[in-house]
C-alpha atoms as a PDB file:
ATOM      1  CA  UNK A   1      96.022 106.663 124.009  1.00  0.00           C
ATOM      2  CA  UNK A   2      92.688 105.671 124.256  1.00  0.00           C
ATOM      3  CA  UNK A   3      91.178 108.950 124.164  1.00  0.00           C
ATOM      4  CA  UNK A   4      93.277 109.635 120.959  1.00  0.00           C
ATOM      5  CA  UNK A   5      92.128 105.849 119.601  1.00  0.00           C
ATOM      6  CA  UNK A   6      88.389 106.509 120.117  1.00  0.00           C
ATOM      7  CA  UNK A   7      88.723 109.729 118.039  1.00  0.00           C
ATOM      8  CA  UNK A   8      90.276 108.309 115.009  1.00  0.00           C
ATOM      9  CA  UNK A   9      87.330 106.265 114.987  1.00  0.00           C
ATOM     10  CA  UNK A  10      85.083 109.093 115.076  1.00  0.00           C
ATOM     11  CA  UNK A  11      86.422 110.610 112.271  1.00  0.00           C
ATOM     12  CA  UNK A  12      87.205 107.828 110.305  1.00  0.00           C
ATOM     13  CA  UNK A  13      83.722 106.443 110.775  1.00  0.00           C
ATOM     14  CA  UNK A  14      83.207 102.577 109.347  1.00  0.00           C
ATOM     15  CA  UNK A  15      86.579 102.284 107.515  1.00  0.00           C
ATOM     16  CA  UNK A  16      88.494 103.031 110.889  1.00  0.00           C
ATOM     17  CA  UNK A  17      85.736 100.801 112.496  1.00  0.00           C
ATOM     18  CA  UNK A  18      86.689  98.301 110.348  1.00  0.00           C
ATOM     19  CA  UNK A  19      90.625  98.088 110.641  1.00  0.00           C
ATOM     20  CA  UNK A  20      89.683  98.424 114.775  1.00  0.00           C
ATOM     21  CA  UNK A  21      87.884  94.910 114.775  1.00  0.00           C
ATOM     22  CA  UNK A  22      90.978  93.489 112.616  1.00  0.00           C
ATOM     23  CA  UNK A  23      88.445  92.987 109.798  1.00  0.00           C
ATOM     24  CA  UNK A  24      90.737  94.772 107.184  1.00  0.00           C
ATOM     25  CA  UNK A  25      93.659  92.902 105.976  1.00  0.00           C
ATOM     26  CA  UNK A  26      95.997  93.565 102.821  1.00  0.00           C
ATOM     27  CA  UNK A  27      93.770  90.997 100.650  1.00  0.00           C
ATOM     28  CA  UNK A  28      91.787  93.123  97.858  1.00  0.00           C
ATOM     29  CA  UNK A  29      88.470  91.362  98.564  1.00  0.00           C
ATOM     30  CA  UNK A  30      88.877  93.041 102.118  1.00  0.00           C
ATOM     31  CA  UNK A  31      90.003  96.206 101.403  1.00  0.00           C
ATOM     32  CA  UNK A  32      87.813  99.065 101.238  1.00  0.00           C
ATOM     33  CA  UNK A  33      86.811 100.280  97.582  1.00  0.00           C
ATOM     34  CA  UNK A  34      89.158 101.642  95.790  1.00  0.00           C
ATOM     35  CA  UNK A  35      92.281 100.332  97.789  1.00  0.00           C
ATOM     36  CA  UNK A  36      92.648  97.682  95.091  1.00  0.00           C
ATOM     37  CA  UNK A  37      95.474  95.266  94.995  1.00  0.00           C
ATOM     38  CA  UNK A  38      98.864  95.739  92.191  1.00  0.00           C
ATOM     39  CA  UNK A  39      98.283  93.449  89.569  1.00  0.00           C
ATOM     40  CA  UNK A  40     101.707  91.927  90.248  1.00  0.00           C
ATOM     41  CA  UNK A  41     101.680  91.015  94.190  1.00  0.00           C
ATOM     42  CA  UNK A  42     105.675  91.363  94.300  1.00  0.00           C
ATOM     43  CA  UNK A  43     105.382  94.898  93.195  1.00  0.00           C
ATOM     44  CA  UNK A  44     102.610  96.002  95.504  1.00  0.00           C
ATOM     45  CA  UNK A  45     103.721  99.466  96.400  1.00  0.00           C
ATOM     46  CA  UNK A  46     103.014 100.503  99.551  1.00  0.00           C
ATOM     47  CA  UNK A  47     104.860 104.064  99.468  1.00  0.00           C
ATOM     48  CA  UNK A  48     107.424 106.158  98.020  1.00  0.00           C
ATOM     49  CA  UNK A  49     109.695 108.234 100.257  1.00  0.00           C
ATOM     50  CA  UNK A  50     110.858 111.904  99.382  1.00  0.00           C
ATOM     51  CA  UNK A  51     113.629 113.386 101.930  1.00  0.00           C
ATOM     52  CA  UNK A  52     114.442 116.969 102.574  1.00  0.00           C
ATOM     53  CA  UNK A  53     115.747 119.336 105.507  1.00  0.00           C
ATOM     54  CA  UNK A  54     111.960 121.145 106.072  1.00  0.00           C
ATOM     55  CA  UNK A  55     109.243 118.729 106.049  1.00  0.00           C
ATOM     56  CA  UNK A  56     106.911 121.809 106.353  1.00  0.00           C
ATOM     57  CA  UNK A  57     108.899 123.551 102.746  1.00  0.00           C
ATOM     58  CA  UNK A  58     108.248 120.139 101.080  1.00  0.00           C
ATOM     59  CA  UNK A  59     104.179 120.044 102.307  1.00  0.00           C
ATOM     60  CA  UNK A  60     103.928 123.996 100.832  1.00  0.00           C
ATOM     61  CA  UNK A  61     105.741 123.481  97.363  1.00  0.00           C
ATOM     62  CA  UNK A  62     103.526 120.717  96.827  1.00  0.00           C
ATOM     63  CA  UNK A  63     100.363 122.230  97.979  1.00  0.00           C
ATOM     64  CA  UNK A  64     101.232 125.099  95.794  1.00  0.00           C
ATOM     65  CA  UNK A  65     100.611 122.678  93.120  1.00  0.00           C
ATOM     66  CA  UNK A  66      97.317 121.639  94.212  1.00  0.00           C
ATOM     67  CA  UNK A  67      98.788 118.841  96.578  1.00  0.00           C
ATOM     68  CA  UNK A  68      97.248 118.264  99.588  1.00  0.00           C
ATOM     69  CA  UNK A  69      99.368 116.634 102.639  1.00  0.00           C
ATOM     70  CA  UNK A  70      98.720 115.371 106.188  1.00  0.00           C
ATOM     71  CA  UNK A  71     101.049 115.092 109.033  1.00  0.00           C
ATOM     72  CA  UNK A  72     102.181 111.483 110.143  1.00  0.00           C
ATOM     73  CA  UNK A  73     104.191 111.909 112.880  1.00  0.00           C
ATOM     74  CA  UNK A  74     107.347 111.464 114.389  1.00  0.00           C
ATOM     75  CA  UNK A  75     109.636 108.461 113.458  1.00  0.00           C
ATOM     76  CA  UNK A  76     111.305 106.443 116.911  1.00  0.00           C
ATOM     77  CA  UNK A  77     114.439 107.167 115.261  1.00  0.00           C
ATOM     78  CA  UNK A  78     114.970 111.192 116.877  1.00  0.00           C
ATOM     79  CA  UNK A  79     116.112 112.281 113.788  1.00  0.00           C
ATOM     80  CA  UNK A  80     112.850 112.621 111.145  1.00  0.00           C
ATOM     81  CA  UNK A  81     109.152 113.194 111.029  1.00  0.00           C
ATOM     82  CA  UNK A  82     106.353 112.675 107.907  1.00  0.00           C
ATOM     83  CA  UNK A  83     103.683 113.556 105.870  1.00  0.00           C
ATOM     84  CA  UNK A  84     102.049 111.887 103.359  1.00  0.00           C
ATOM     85  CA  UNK A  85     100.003 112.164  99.820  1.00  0.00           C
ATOM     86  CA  UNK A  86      97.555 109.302 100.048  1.00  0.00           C
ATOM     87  CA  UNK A  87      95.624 107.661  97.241  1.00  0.00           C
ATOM     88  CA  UNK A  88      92.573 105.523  97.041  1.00  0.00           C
ATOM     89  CA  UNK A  89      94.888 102.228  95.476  1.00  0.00           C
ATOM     90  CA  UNK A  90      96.748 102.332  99.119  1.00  0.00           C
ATOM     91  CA  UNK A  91      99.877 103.427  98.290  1.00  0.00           C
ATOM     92  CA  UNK A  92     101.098 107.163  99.284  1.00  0.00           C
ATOM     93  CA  UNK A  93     104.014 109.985  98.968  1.00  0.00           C
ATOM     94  CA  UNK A  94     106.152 110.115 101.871  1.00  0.00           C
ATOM     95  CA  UNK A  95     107.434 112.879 102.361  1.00  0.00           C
ATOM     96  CA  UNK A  96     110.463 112.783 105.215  1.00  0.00           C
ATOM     97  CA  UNK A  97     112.255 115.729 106.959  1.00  0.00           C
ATOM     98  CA  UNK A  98     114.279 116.318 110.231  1.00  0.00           C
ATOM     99  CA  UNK A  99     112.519 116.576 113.513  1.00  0.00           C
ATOM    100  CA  UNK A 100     112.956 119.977 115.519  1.00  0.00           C
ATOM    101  CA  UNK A 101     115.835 119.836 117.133  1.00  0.00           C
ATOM    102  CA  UNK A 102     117.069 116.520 115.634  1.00  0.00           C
ATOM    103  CA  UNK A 103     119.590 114.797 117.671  1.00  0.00           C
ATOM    104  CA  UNK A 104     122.465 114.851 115.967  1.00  0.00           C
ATOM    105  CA  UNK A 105     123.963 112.037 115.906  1.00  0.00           C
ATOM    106  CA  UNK A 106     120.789 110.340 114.740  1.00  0.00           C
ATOM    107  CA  UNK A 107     120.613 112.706 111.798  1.00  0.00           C
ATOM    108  CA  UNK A 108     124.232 111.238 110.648  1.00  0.00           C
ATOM    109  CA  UNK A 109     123.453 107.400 110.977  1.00  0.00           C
ATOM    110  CA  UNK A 110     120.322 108.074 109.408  1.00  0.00           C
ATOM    111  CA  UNK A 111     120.395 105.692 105.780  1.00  0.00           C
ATOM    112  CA  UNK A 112     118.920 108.320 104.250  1.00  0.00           C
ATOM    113  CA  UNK A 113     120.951 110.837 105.901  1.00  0.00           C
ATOM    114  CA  UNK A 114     123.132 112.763 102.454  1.00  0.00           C
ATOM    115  CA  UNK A 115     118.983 112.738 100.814  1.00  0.00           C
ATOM    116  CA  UNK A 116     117.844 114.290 103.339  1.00  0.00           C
ATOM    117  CA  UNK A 117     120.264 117.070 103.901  1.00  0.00           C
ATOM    118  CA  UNK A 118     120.495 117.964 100.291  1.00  0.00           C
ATOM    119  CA  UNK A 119     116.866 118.663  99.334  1.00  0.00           C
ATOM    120  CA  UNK A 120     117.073 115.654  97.299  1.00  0.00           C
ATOM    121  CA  UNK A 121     113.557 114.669  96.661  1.00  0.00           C
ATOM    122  CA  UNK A 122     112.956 111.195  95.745  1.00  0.00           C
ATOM    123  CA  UNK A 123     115.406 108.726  97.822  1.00  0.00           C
ATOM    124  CA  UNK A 124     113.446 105.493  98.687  1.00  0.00           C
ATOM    125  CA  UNK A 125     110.372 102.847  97.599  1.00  0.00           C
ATOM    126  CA  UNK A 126     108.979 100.435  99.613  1.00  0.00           C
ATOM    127  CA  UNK A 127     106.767  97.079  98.496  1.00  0.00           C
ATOM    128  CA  UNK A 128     103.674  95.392 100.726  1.00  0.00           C
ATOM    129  CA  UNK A 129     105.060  91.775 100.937  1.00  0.00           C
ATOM    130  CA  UNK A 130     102.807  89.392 103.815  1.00  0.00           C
ATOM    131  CA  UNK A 131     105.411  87.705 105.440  1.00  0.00           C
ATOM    132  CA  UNK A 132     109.111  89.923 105.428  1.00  0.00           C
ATOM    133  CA  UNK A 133     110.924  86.570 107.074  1.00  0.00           C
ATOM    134  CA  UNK A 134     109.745  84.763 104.174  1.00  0.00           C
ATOM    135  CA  UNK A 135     110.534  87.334 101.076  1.00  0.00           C
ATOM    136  CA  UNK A 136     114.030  88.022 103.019  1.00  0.00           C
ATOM    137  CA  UNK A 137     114.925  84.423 102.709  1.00  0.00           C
ATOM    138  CA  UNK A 138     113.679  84.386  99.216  1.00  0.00           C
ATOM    139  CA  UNK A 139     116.182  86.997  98.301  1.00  0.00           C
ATOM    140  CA  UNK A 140     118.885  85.158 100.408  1.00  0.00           C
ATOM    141  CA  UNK A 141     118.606  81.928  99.203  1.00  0.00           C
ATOM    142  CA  UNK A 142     119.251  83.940  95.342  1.00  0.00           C
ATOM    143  CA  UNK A 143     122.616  85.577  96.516  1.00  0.00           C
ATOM    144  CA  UNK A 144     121.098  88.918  96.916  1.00  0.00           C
ATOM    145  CA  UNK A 145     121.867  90.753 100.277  1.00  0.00           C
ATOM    146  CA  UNK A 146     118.804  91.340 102.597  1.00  0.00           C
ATOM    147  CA  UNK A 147     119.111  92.029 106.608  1.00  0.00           C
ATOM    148  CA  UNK A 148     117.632  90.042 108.928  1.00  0.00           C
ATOM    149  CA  UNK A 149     113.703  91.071 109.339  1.00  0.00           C
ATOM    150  CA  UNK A 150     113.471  94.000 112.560  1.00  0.00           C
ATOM    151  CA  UNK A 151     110.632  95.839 113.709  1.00  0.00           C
ATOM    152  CA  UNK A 152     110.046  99.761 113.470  1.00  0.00           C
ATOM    153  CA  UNK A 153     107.336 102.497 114.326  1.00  0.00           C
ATOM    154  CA  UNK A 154     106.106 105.738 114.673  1.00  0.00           C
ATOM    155  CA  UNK A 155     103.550 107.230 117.013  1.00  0.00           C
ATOM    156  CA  UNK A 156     101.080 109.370 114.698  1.00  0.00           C
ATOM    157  CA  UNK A 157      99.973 112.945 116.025  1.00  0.00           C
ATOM    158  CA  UNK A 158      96.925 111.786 117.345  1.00  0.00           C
ATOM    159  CA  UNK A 159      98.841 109.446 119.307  1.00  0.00           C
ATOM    160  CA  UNK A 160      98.198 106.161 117.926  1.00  0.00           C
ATOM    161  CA  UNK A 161     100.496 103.703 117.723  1.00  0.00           C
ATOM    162  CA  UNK A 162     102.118 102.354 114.430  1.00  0.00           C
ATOM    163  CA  UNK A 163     104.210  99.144 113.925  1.00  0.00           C
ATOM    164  CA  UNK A 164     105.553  97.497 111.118  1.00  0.00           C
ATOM    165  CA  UNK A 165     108.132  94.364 110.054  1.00  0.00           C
ATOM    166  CA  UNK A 166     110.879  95.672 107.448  1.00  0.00           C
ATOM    167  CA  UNK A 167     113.991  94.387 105.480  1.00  0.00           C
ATOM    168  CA  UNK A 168     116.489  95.856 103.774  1.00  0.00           C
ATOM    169  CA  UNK A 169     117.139  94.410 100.170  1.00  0.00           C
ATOM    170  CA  UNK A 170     119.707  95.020  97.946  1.00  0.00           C
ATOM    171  CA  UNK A 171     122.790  97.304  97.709  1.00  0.00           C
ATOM    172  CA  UNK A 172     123.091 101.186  98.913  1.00  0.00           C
ATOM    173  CA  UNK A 173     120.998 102.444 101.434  1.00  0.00           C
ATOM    174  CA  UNK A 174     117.600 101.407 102.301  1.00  0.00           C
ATOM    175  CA  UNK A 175     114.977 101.020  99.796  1.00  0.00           C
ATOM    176  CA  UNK A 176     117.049 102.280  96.988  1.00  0.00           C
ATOM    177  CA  UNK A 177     117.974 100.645  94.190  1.00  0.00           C
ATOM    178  CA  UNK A 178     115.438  97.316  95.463  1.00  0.00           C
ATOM    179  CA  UNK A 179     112.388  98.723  97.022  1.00  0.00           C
ATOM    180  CA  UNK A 180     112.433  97.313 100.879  1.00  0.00           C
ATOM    181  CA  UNK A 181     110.318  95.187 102.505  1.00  0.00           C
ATOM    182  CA  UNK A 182     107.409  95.874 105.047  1.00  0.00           C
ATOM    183  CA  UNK A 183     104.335  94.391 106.635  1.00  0.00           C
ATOM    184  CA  UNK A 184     101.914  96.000 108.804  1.00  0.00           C
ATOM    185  CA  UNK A 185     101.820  94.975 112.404  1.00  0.00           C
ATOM    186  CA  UNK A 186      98.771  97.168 113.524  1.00  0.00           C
ATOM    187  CA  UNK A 187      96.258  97.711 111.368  1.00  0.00           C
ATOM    188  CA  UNK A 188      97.369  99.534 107.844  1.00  0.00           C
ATOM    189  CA  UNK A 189      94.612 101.945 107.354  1.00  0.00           C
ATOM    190  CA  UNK A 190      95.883 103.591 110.329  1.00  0.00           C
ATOM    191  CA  UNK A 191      99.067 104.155 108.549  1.00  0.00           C
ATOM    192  CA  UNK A 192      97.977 104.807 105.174  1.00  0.00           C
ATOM    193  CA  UNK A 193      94.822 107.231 106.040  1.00  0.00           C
ATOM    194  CA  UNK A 194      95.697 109.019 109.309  1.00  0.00           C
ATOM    195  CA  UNK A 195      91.882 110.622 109.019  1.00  0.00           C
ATOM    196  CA  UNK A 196      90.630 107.702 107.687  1.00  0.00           C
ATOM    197  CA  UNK A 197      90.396 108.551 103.838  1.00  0.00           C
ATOM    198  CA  UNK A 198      92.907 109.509 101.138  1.00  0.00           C
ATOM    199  CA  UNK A 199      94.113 112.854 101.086  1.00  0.00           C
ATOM    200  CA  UNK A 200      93.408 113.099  96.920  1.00  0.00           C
ATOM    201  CA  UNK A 201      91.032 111.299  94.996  1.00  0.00           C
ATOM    202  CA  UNK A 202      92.512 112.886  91.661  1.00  0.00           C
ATOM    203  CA  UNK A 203      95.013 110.235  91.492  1.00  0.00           C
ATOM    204  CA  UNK A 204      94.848 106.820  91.537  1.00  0.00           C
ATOM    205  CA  UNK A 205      97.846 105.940  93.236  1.00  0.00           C
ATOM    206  CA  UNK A 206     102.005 105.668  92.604  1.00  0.00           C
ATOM    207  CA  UNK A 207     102.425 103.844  89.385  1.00  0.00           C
ATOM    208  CA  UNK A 208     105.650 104.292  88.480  1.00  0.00           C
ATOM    209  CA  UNK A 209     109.319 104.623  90.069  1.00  0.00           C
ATOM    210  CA  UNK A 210     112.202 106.241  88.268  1.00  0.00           C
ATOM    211  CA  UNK A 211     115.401 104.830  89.368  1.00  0.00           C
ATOM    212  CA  UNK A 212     118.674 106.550  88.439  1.00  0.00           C
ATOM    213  CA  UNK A 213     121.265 103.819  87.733  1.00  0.00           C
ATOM    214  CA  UNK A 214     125.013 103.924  87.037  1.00  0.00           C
ATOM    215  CA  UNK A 215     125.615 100.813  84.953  1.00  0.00           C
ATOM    216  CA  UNK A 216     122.267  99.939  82.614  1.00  0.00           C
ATOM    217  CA  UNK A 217     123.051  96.330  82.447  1.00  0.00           C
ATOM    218  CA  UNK A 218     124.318  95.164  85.673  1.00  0.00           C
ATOM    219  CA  UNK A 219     121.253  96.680  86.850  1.00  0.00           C
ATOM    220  CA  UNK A 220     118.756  94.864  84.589  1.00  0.00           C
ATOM    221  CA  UNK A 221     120.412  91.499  85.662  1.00  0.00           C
ATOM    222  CA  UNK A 222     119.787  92.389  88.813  1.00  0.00           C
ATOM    223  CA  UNK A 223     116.285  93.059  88.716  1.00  0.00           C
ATOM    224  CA  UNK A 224     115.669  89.901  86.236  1.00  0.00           C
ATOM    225  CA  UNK A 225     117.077  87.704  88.508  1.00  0.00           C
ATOM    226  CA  UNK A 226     115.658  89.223  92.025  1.00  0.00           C
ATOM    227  CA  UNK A 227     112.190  89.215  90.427  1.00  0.00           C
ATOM    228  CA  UNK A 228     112.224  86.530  87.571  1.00  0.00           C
ATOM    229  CA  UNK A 229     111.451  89.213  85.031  1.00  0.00           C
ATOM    230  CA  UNK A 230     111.940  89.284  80.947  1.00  0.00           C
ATOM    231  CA  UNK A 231     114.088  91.414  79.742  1.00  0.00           C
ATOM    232  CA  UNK A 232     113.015  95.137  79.527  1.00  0.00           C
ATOM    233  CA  UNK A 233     111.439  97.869  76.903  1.00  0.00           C
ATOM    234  CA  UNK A 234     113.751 100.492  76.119  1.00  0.00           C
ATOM    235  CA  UNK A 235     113.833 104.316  75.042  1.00  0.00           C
ATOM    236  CA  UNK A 236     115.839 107.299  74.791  1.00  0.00           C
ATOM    237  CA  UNK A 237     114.945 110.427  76.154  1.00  0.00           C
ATOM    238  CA  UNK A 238     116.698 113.233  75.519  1.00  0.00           C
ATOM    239  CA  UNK A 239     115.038 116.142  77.154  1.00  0.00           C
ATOM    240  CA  UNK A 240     115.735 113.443  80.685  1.00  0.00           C
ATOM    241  CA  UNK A 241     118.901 112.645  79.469  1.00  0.00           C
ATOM    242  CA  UNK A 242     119.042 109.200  80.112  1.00  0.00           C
ATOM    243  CA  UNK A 243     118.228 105.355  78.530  1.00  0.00           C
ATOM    244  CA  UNK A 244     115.193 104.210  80.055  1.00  0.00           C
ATOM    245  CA  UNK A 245     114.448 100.377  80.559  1.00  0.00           C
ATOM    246  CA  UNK A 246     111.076  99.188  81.681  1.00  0.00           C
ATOM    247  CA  UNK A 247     109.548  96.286  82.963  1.00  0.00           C
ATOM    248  CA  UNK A 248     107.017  95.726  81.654  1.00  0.00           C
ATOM    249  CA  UNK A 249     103.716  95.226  83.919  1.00  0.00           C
ATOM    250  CA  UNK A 250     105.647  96.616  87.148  1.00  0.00           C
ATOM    251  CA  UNK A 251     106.186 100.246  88.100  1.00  0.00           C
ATOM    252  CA  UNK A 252     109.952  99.922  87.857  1.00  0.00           C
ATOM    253  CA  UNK A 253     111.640 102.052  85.072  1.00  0.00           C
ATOM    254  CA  UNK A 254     115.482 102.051  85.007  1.00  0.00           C
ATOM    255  CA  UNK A 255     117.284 105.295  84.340  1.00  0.00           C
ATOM    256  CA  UNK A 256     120.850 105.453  83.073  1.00  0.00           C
ATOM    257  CA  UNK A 257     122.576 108.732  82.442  1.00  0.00           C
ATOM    258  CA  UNK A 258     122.490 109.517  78.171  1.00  0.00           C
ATOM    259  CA  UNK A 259     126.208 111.376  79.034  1.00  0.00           C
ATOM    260  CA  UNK A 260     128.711 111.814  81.631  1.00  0.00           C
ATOM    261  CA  UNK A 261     127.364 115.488  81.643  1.00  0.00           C
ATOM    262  CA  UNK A 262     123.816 115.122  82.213  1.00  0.00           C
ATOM    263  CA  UNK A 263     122.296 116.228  85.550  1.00  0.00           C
ATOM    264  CA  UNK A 264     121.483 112.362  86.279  1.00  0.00           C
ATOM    265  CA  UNK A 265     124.996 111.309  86.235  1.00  0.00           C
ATOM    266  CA  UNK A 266     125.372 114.531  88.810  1.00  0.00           C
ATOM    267  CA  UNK A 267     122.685 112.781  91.011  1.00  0.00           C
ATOM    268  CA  UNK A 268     124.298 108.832  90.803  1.00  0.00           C
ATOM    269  CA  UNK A 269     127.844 110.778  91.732  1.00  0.00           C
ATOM    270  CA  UNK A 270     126.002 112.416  94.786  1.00  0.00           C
ATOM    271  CA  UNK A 271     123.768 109.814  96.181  1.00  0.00           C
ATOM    272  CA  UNK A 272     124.292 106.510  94.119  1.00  0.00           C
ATOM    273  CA  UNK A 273     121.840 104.455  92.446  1.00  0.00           C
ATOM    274  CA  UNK A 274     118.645 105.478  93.501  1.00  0.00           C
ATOM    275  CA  UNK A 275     115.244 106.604  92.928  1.00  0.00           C
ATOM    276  CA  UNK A 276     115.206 110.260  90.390  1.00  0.00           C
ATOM    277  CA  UNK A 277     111.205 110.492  89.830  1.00  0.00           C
ATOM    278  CA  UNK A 278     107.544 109.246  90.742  1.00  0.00           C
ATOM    279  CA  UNK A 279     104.759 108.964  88.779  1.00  0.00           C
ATOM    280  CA  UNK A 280     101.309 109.044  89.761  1.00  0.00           C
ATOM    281  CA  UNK A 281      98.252 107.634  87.699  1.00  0.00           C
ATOM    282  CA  UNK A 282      95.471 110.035  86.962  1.00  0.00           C
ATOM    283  CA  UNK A 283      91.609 109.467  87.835  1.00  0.00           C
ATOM    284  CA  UNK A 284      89.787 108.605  84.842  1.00  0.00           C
ATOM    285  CA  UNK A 285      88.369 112.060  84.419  1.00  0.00           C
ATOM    286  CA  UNK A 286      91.646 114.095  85.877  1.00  0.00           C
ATOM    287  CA  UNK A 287      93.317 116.117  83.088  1.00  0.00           C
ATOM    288  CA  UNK A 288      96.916 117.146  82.795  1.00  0.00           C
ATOM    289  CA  UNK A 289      96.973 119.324  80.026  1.00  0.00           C
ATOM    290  CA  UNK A 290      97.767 121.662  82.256  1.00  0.00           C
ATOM    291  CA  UNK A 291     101.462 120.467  83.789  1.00  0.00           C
ATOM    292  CA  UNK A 292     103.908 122.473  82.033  1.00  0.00           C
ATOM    293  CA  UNK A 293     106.324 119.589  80.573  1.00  0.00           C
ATOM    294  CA  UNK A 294     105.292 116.538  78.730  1.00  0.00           C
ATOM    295  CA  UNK A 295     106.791 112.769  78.227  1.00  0.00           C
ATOM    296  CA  UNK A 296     106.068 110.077  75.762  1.00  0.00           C
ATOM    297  CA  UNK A 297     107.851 106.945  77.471  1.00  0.00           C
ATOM    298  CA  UNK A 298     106.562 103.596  76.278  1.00  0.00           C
ATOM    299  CA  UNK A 299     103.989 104.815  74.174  1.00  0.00           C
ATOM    300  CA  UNK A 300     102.384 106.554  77.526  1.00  0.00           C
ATOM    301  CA  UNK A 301     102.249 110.658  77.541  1.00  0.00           C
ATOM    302  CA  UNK A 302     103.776 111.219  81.013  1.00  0.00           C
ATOM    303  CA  UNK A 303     102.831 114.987  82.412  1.00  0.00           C
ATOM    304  CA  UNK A 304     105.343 116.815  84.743  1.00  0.00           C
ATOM    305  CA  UNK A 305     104.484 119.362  87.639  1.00  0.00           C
ATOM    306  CA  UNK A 306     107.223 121.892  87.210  1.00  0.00           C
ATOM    307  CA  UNK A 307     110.412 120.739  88.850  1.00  0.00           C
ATOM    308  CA  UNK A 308     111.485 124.150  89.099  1.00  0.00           C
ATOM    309  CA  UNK A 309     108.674 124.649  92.260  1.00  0.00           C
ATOM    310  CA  UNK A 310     109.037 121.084  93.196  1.00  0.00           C
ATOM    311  CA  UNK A 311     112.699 120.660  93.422  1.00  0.00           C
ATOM    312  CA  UNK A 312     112.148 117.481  92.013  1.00  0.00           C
ATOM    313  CA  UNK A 313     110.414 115.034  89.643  1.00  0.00           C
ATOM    314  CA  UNK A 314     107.214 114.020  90.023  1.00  0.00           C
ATOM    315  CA  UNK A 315     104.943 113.183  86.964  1.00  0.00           C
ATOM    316  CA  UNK A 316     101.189 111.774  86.266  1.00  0.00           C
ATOM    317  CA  UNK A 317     100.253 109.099  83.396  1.00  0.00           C
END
């Protein structure tokens, strides 16, 4: 472990430094440039989570669109390992898939357990919060179901050691419909840049999370009073099929399917309310005039990689 500890460092050179001596912590003054803070604390993403059988099929369709991946790991859980699309803001892609040789039984309790085995793509979001106990009781004490605050990890390939606080928020399976909660036990940088930088420097970061949503309304009340929020822009779009609502100033956008019909409504009937797309923010200088399908939602032009290489949704504003 310490062999494997002193060779991050190495590589990671003064930002790895840094998080060793416990100098880094999640406020923006302290964070290294470019891993700036949300503008709205409760909406600090940390990651998004995409689940699939291969995590090696995910990391080649997306580096066959210019996506570069690391590996992350193993979870504890004997059932999935990661990689992940970092970005200079902090947050990161996910991407989740089964272990070799999975046990199997581990596979079936897993929450995310139908995603995974269906190629589904996007399944879960998760939010930086600094103290899980506290945030849990906040949703408590507001009627809204939360479990009691527990402790998970992962050992990274280099062998170092990853822990983390997290609660589940919310109805259906973790990190679903409400993004769950999670706080950084050992030092974040270690989680966030396994070589000690982001992976892409094209993108700013995760701005945006498309959740699929059965019932447009109950799910607005539920977000306005979980979060105190106004109530939300709306659009149609037909070439999604599906009413959008947005928050405004948060990355949550509310999908609901436009018909019975539509390939959303497919997706809520398979896996529930849950998250249907990402969006990433561009670099100031990145163009995406190249992306084959475009977007106007909210007076933003929203460019899509093609879904059809993909498998899923992801998009860059």
């Amino acid at each position: 472990m310490e062999g494997s500890r002193r060779d991050f460092l190495k590589e990671a050179g003064a930002l790895g430094v840094m998080a060793a001596m416990g100098e880094l912590s999640l406020r923006a003054a302290d964070k290294p440039e470019g891993m700036q803070a949300n503008r709205i604390p409760q909406f600090q993403i940390d990651h998004v989570t995409a689940a699939g059988r291969s995590l090696r099929q995910m990391q080649d369709s997306l580096a066959s669109l210019g996506l570069k991946t690391e590996n992350g790991g193993p979870h504890s859980n004997h059932a999935t390992e990661m990689a992940l699309l970092s970005f200079p803001d902090g947050s990161y892609l996910e991407l989740i898939g089964l272990q070799q040789n999975p046990d199997p039984k581990a596979v079936a309790a897993h929450y995310w357990s139908k995603f995974l085995q269906a190629d589904a793509g996007p399944c879960a979001w998760a939010v930086q919060v600094p103290d899980v106990g506290a945030e849990a009781q906040r949703f408590s004490s507001l009627g809204i179901a939360v479990t009691t605050p527990a402790k998970n990890g992962r050992t990274r390939m280099d062998g170092v050691q990853l822990d983390w606080d997290f609660a589940r928020v919310g109805p259906g399976p973790n990190g679903t419909f409400f993004p769950f909660l999670i706080r950084d036990l050992t030092p974040r940088v270690y989680r966030v840049y396994p070589s000690g930088k982001p992976t892409m420097t094209t993108y700013r970061g995760v701005s945006k999370v498309v959740i699929a949503v059965k019932d447009m309304e109950n799910s607005v009340q539920l977000y306005q009073r979980a979060y105190n929020l106004p109530a939300p822009t709306t659009q149609d779009d037909s070439d999604f099929g599906a009413k959008l609502a947005w928050f405004k100033g948060t990355p949550v956008i509310l999908a609901a399917p436009s018909s019975d019909k539509s390939p959303l409504a497919e997706r809520i009937a398979q896996f529930g309310d849950a998250p249907c797309a990402f969006v990433l923010a561009a670099a100031e200088k990145h163009k995406t005039t190249a992306l084959p399908l475009r977007s106007k939602w909210f007076e933003k032009q929203i460019s899509w990689f093609d879904p059809a290489k993909l498998g899923w949704r992801l998009g860059v504003e």
